[in-house]
Protein backbone atom coordinates (compact mmCIF):
# COMPACT_ATOMS: atom_id res chain seq x y z
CA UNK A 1 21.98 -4.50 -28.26
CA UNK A 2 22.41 -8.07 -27.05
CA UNK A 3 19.63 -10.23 -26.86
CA UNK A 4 19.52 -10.45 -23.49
CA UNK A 5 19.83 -7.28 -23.27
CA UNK A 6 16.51 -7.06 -25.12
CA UNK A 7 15.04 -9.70 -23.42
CA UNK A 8 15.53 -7.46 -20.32
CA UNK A 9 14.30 -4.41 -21.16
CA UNK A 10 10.92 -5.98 -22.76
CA UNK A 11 8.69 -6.32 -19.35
CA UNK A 12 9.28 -2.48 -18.56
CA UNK A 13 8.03 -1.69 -22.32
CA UNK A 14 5.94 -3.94 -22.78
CA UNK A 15 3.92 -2.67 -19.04
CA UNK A 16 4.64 0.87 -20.62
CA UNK A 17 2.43 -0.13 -23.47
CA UNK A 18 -0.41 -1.72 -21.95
CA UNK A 19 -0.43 1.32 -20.04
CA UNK A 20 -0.63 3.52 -23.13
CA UNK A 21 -3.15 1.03 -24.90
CA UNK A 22 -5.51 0.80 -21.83
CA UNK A 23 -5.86 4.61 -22.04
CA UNK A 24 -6.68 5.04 -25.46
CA UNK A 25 -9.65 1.44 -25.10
CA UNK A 26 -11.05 3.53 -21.90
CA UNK A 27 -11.34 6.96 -23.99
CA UNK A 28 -12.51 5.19 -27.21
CA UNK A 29 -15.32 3.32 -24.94
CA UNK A 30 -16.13 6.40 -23.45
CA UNK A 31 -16.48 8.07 -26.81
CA UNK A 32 -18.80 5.09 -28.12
CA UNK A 33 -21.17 5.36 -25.48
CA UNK A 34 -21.38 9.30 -25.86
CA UNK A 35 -24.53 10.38 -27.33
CA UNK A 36 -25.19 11.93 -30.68
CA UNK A 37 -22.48 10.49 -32.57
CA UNK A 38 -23.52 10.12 -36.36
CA UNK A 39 -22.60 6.41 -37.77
CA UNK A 40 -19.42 7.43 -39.23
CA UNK A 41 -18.32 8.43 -35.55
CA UNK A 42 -19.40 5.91 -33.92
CA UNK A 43 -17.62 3.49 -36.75
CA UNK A 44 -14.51 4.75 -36.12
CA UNK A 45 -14.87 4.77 -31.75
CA UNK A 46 -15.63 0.78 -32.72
CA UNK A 47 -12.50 0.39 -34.74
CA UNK A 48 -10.64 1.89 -32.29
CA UNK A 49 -11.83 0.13 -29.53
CA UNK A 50 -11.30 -3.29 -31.35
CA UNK A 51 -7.47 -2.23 -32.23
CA UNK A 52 -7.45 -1.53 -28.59
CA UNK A 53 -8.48 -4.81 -27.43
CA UNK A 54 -5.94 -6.14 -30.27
CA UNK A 55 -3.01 -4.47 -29.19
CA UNK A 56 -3.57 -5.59 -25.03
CA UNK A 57 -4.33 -9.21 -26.21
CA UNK A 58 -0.44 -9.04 -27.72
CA UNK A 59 0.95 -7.07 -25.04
CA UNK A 60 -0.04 -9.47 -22.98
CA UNK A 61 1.47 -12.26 -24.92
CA UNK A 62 4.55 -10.63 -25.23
CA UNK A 63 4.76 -10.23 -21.71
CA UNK A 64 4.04 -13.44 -21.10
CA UNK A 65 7.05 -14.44 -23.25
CA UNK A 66 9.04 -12.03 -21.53
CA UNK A 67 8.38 -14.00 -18.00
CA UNK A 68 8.86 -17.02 -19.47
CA UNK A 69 12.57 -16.09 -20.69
CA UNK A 70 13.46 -13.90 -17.68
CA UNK A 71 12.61 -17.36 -15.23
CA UNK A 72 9.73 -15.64 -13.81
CA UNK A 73 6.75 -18.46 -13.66
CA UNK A 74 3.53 -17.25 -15.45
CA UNK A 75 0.34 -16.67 -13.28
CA UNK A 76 -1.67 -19.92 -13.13
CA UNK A 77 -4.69 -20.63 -10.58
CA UNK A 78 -5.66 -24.37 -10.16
CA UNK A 79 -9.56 -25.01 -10.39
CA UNK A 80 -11.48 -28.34 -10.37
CA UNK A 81 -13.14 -28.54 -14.06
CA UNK A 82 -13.86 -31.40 -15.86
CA UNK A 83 -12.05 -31.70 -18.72
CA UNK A 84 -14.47 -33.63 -20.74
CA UNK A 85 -16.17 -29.84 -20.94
CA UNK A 86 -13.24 -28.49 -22.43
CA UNK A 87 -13.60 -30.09 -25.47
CA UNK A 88 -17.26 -30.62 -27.10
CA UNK A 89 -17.95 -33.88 -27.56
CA UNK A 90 -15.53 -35.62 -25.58
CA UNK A 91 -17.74 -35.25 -22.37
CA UNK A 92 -19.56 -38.12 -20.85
């Protein structure tokens, strides 16, 4: 397969995946907040969840990549901020 090729095909995957991913952090969050769970149960909803949360965080940047090689321009929304609060310390 030719790079971009690959480079092509990675936004449909990638939304296939997040897909995928956001199913199994909505069933694991339902499961945590399910009473009567025993610690070891609950443990385990928790590490899911967190691998969950994991896995969307990359999707995303992968996706991001994706857009970025493809030409597409990545979502951006101006606001007014002041920068000095971006940075502790630096503001005035």
């Amino acid at each position: 397969m030719r790079l971009d090729t690959a480079i092509d095909f990675l936004p449909c995957w990638v939304t296939t995946c997040a897909i995928q991913f956001n199913s199994i952090l909505l069933s694991a969050l339902s499961l945590a907040a399910a009473e009567g769970l025993n610690e070891k149960q609950l443990g385990t909803a928790s590490r899911i969840v967190s691998s969950a949360q994991r896995l969307n965080r990359m999707v995303s940047d992968i996706l991001d990549f994706a857009r970025g090689r493809l030409g597409s321009p990545m979502p951006i929304t101006r606001v007014k901020a002041n920068l000095g609060t971006l940075r502790p310390g630096s503001g005035r």
